[in-house]
Protein backbone atom coordinates (compact mmCIF):
# COMPACT_ATOMS: atom_id res chain seq x y z
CA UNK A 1 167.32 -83.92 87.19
CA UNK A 2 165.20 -86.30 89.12
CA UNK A 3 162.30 -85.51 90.61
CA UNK A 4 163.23 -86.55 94.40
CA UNK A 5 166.84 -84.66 93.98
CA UNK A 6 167.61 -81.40 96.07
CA UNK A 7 169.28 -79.34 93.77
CA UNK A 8 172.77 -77.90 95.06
CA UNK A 9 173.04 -73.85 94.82
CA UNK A 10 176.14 -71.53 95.76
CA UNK A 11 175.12 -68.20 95.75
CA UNK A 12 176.89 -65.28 94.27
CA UNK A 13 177.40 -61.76 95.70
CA UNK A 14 176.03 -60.95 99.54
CA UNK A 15 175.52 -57.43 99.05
CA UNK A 16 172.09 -55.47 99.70
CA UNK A 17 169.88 -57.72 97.98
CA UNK A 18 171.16 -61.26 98.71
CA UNK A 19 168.47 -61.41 102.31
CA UNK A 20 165.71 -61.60 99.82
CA UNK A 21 167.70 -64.36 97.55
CA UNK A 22 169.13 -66.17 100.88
CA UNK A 23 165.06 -65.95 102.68
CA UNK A 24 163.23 -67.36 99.43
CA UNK A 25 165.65 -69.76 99.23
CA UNK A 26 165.98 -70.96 102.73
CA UNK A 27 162.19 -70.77 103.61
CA UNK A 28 159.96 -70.76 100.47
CA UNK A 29 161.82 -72.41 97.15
CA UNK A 30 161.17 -76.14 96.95
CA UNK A 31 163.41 -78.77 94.91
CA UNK A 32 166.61 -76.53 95.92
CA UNK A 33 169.00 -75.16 98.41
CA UNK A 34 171.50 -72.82 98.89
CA UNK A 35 175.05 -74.89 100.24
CA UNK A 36 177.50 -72.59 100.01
CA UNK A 37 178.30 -68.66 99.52
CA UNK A 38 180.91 -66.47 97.94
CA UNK A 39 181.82 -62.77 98.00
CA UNK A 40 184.91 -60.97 97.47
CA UNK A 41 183.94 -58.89 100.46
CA UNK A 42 185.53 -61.20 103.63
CA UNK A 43 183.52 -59.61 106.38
CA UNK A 44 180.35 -59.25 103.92
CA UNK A 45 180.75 -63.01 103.59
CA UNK A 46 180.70 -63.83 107.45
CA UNK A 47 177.71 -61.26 107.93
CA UNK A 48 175.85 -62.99 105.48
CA UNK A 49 176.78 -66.64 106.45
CA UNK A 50 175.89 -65.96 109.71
CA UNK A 51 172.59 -64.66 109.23
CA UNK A 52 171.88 -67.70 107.31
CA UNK A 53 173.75 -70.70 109.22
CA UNK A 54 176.23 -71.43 106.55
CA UNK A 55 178.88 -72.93 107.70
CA UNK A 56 182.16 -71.41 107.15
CA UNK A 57 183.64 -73.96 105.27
CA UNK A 58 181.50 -73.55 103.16
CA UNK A 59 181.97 -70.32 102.52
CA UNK A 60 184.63 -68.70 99.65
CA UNK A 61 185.94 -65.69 98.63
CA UNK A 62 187.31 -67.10 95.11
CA UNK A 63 184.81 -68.41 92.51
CA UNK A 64 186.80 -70.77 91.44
CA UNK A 65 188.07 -72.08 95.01
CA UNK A 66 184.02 -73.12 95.32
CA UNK A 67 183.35 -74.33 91.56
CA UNK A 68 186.45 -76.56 92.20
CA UNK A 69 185.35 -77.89 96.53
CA UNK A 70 181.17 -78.08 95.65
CA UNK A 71 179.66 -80.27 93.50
CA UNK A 72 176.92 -77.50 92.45
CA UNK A 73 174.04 -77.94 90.04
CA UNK A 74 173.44 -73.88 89.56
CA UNK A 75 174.67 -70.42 91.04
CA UNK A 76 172.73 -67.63 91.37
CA UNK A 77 174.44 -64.83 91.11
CA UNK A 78 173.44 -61.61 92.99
CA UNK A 79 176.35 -58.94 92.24
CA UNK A 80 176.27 -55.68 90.42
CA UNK A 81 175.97 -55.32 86.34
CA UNK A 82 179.67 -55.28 85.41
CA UNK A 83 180.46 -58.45 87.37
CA UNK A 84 177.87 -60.59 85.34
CA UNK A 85 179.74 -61.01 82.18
CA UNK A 86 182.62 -62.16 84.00
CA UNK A 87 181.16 -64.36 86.54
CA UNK A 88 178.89 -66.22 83.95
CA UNK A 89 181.99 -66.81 81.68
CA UNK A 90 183.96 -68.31 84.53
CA UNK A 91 180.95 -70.38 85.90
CA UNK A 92 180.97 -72.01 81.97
CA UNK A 93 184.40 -72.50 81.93
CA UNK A 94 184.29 -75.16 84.88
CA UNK A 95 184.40 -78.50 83.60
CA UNK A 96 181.12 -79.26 85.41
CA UNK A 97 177.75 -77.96 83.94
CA UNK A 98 176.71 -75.57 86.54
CA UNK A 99 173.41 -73.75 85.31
CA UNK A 100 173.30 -69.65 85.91
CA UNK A 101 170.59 -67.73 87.47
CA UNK A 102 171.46 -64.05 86.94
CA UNK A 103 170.29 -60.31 88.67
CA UNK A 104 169.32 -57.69 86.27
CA UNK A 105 170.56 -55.91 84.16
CA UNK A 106 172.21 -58.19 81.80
CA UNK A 107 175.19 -56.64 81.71
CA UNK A 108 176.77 -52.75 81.03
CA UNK A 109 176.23 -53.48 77.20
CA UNK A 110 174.44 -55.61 74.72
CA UNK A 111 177.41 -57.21 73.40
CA UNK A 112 178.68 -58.57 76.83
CA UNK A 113 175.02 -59.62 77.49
CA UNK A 114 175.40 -61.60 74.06
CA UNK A 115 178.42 -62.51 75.01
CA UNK A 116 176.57 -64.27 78.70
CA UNK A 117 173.88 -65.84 76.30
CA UNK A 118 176.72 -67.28 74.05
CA UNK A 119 178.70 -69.15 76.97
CA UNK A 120 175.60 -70.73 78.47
CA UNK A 121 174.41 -72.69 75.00
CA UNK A 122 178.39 -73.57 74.04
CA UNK A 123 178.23 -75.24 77.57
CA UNK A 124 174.58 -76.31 77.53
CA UNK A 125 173.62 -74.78 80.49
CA UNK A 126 170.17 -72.77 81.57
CA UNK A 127 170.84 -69.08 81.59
CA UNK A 128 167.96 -67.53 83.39
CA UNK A 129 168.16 -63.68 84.32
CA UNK A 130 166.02 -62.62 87.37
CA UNK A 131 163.74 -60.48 86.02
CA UNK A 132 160.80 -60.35 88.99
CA UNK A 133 158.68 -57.44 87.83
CA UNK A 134 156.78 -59.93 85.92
CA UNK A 135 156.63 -62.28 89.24
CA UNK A 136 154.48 -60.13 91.52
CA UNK A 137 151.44 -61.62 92.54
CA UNK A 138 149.47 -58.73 91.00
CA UNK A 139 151.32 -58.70 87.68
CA UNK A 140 150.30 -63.17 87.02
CA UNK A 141 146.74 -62.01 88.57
CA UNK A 142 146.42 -59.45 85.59
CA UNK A 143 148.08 -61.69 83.25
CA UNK A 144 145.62 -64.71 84.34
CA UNK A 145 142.54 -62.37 84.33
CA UNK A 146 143.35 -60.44 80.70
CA UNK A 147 143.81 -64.46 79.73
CA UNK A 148 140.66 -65.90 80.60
CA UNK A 149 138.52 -62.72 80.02
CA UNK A 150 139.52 -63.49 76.24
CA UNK A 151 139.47 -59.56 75.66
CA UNK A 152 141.45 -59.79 71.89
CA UNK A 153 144.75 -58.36 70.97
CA UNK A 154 145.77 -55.51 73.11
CA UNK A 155 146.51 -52.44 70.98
CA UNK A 156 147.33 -49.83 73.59
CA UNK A 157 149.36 -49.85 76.96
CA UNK A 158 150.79 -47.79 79.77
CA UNK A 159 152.89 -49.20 81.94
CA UNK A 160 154.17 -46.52 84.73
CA UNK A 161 156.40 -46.23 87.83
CA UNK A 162 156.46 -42.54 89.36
CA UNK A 163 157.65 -42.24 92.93
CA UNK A 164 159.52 -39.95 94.73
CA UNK A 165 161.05 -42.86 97.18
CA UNK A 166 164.75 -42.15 98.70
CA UNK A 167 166.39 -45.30 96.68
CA UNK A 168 169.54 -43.33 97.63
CA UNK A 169 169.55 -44.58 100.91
CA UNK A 170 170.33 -48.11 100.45
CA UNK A 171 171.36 -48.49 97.04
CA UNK A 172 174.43 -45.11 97.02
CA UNK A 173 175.80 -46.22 94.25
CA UNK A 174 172.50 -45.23 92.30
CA UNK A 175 173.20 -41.51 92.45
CA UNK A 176 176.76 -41.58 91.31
CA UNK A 177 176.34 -44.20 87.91
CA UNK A 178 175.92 -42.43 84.52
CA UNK A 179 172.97 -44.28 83.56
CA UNK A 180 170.40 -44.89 85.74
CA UNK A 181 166.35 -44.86 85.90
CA UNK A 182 166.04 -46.56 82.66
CA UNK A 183 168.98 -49.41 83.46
CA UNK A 184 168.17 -49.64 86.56
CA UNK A 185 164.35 -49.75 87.22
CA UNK A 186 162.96 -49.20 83.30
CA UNK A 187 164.40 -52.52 82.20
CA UNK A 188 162.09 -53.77 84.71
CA UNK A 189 158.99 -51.61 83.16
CA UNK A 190 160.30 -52.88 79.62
CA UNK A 191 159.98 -56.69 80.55
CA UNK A 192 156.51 -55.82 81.78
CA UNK A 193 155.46 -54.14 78.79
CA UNK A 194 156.61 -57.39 76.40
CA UNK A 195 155.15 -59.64 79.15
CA UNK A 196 151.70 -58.21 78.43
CA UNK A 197 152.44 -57.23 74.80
CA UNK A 198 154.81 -59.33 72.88
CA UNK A 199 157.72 -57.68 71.64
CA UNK A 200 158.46 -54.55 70.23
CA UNK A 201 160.29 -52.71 67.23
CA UNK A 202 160.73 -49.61 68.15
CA UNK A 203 161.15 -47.22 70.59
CA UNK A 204 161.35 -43.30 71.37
CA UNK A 205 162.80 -41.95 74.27
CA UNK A 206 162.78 -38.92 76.63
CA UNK A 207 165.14 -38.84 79.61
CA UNK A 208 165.70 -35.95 82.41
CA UNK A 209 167.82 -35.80 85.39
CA UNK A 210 165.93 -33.85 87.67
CA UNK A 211 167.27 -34.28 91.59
CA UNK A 212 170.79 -32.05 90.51
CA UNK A 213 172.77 -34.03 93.16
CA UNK A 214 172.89 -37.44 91.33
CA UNK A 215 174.89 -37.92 87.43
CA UNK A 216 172.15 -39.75 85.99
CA UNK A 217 168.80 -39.69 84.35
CA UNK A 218 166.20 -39.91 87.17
CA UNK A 219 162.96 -39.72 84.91
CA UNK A 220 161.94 -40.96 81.44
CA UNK A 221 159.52 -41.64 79.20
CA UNK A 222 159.54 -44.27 76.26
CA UNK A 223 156.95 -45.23 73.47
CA UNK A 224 157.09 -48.29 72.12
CA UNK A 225 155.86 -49.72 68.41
CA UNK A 226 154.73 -53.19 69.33
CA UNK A 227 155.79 -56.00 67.04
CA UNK A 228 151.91 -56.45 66.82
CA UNK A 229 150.88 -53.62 66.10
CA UNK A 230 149.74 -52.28 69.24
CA UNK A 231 151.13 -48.52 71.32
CA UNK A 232 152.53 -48.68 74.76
CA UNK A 233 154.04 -46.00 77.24
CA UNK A 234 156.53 -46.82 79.13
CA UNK A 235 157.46 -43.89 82.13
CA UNK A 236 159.41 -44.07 84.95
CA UNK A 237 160.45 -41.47 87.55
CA UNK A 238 161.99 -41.33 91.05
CA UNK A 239 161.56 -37.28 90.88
CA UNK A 240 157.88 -37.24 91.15
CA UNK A 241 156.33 -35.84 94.28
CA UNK A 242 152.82 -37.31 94.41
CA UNK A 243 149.98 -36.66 97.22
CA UNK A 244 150.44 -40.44 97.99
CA UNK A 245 153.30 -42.52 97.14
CA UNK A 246 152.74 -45.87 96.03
CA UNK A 247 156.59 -46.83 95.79
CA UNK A 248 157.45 -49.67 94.74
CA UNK A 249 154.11 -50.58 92.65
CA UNK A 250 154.18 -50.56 89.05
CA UNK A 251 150.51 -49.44 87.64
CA UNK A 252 149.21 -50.67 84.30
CA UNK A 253 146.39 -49.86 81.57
CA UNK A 254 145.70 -52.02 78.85
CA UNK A 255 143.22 -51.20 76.28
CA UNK A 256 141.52 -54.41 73.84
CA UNK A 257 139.50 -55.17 71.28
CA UNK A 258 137.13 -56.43 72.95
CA UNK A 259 137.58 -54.64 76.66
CA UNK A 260 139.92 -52.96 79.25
CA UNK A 261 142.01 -53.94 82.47
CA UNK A 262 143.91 -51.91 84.91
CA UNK A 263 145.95 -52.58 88.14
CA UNK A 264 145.64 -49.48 89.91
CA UNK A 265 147.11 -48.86 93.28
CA UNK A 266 147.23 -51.04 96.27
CA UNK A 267 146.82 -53.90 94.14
CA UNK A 268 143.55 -53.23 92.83
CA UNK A 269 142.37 -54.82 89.36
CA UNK A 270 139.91 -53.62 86.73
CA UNK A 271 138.71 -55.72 84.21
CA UNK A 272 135.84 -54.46 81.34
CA UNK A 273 134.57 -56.54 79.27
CA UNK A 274 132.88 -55.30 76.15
CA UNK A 275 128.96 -55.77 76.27
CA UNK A 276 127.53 -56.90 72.26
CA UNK A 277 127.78 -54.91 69.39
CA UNK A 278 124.43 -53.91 70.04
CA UNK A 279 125.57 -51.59 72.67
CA UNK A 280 124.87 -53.98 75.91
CA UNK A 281 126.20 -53.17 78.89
CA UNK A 282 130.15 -53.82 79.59
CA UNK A 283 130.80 -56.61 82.60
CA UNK A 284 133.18 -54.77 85.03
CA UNK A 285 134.87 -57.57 87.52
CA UNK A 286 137.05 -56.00 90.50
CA UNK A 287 139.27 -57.39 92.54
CA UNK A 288 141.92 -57.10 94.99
CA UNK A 289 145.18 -59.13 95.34
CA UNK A 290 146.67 -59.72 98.67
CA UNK A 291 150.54 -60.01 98.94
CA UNK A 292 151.44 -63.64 100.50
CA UNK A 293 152.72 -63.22 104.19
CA UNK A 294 156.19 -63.91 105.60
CA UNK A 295 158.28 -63.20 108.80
CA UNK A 296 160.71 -61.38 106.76
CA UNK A 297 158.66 -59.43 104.37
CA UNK A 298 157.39 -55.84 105.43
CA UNK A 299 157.16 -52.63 105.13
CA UNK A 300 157.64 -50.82 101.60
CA UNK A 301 159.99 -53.74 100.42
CA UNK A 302 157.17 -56.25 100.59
CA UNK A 303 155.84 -55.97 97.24
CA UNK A 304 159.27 -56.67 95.88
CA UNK A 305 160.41 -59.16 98.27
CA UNK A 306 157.31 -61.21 97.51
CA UNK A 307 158.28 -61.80 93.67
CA UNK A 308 161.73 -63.32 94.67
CA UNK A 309 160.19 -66.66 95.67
CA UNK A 310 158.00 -67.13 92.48
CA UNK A 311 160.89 -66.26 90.00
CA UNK A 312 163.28 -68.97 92.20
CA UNK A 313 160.94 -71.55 92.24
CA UNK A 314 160.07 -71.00 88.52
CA UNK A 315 164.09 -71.56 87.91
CA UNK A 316 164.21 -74.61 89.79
CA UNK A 317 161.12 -75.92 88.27
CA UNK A 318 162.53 -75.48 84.77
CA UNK A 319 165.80 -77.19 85.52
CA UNK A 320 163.77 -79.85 86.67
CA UNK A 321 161.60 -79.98 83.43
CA UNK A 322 164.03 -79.01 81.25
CA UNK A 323 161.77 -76.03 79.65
CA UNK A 324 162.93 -73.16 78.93
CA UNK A 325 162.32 -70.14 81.23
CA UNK A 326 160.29 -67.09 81.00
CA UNK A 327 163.52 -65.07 81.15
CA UNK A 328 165.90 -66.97 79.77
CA UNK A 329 168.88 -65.49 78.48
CA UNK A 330 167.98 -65.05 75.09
CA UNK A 331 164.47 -63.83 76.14
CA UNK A 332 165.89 -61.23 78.30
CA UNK A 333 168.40 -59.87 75.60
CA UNK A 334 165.06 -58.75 73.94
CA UNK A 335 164.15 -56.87 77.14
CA UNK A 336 168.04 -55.56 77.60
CA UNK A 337 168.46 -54.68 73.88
CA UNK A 338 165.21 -52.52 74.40
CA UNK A 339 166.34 -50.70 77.36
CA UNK A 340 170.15 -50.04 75.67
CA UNK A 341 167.97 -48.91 72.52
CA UNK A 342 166.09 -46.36 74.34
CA UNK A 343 169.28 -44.52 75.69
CA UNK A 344 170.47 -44.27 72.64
CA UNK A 345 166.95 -43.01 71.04
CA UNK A 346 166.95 -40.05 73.62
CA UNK A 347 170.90 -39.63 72.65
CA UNK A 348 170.07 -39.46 68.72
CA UNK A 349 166.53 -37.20 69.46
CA UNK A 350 164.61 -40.24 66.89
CA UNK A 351 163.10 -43.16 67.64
CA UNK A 352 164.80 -46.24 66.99
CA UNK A 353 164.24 -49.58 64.94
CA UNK A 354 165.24 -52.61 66.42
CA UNK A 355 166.54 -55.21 64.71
């Protein structure tokens, strides 16, 4: 694409979290806009265009009726799991090359996720999945800090989310699906584990369902052999009743050859640095990151609604370069393959070699 071109988005689905799509989009993402919307859901459609002055002709309740009337350069698609497959095959099978950003997860199995990845290449489009974990400001602040501290292969991990947050309350459906902590929020915990640690090749699994008035699993805990080596645990709960909850932050512990870091709570980073083999004393640096500001982020959805922008922009950036993203389709089949393998380690009792 050329440098001075606006890239031409139709977005996908203008259910619960569309705002924080539709805000990024419309106030923060540069290189890009959003022209056009579609939903299945007629009066979800008119909510959501009017909230963000789309026009109504521009707005359709048939994915094909706006593939064929817009000349788009990507979708971003913003619908629940089982729609993805679906959606992404129809958006290839347009005779224009229309690129694909995607929510997580994947898709409600490996093979249909495959099956996603497949139809972007035979078309030769970008397949990106929006995987924002990795995107919070304090996640690229560790990442940039482990990086320059040059603290040596990590051999050990923890990566944990423990909360005892209502997401009931806005997300219903999340109480009634058969799977659900570790599709829902532990392929999120997954990605940040391979972020940090490369990939893994196997993984053992322990799931509970707790609260008795929802069908799935609402806490687990997963240990991952690391491709390189390395340990890392991986737990997740939304049954934990803590003296302060921290929803929705995501605390990590990495342990090097040569040092330590930590993002502890509220943001807060830890990095040790090994002193000399004589025995010197370690350098400890501390910081704090601050979340960026906005009209429209606040309260306990801030931390999340502040990765949205970064992951966008990071999309449009690589359409423009032509590199491939972070999450890119076949990057984030590592990350869904993962989470699929783990149910079926705590089905099976064993751990579980991936391929």
């Amino acid at each position: 694409f050329e440098v001075e071109m606006t890239l031409r988005g139709g977005l996908i689905g203008c259910g619960y979290f569309s705002r924080n799509h539709l805000n990024s989009w419309t106030k923060h993402v540069e290189g890009a806009e959003i022209t056009c919307l579609c939903d299945s859901n007629p009066a979800q459609l008119k909510a959501c265009a009017a909230e963000f002055s789309i026009p109504e002709t521009k707005c359709y309740t048939s994915i094909k009726a706006m593939l064929d009337a817009e000349e788009l350069d990507f979708c971003d698609v913003v619908t629940q799991p089982a729609s993805h497959k679906p959606i992404v095959l129809e958006i290839c099978s347009h005779s224009r090359k229309v690129h694909v950003m995607c929510q997580k997860p994947m898709a409600p199995s490996v093979a249909d996720a495959q099956a996603m990845v497949d139809a972007c290449k035979t078309k030769g489009v970008t397949l990106m999945i929006h995987e924002n974990f990795r995107w919070q400001p304090a996640m690229r602040a560790l990442k940039d800090a482990v990086d320059k501290a040059d603290l040596g292969d990590i051999f050990w991990g923890r990566v944990t989310f423990r909360s005892g947050f209502d997401v009931y309350r806005d997300q219903p459906y999340l109480a009634t699906d058969d799977r659900f902590i570790i599709y829902d929020l532990g392929v999120h915990a997954l990605d940040v584990a391979r972020f940090f640690m490369g990939d893994a090749e196997s993984v053992f699994c322990r799931k509970q369902r707790v609260n008795p008035r929802i069908k799935g699993e609402d806490c687990a805990t997963m240990l991952l052999g690391m491709k390189s080596g390395g340990t890392c645990v991986v737990d997740v709960s939304y049954a934990s009743r803590l003296e302060h909850e921290h929803f929705p932050q995501t605390l990590i512990q990495l342990e090097a050859e040569r040092g330590s870091c930590r993002l502890d709570k509220d943001y807060c980073l830890t990095i040790v640095e090994a002193g000399d083999e004589g025995g010197g004393e370690p350098k400890v640096t501390k910081s704090t990151v601050k979340l960026p500001e906005a009209d429209w982020m606040s309260g306990l959805g801030h931390l999340i609604q502040a990765s949205v922008p970064p992951t966008l922009q990071h999309f449009v950036d690589c359409l423009r370069s032509g590199a491939e993203p972070e999450t890119s389709g076949d990057d984030n089949l590592k990350t869904f393959s993962l989470t699929m393998a783990a149910y079926d380690s705590a089905e099976a009792g064993a751990p579980v070699n991936l391929a």
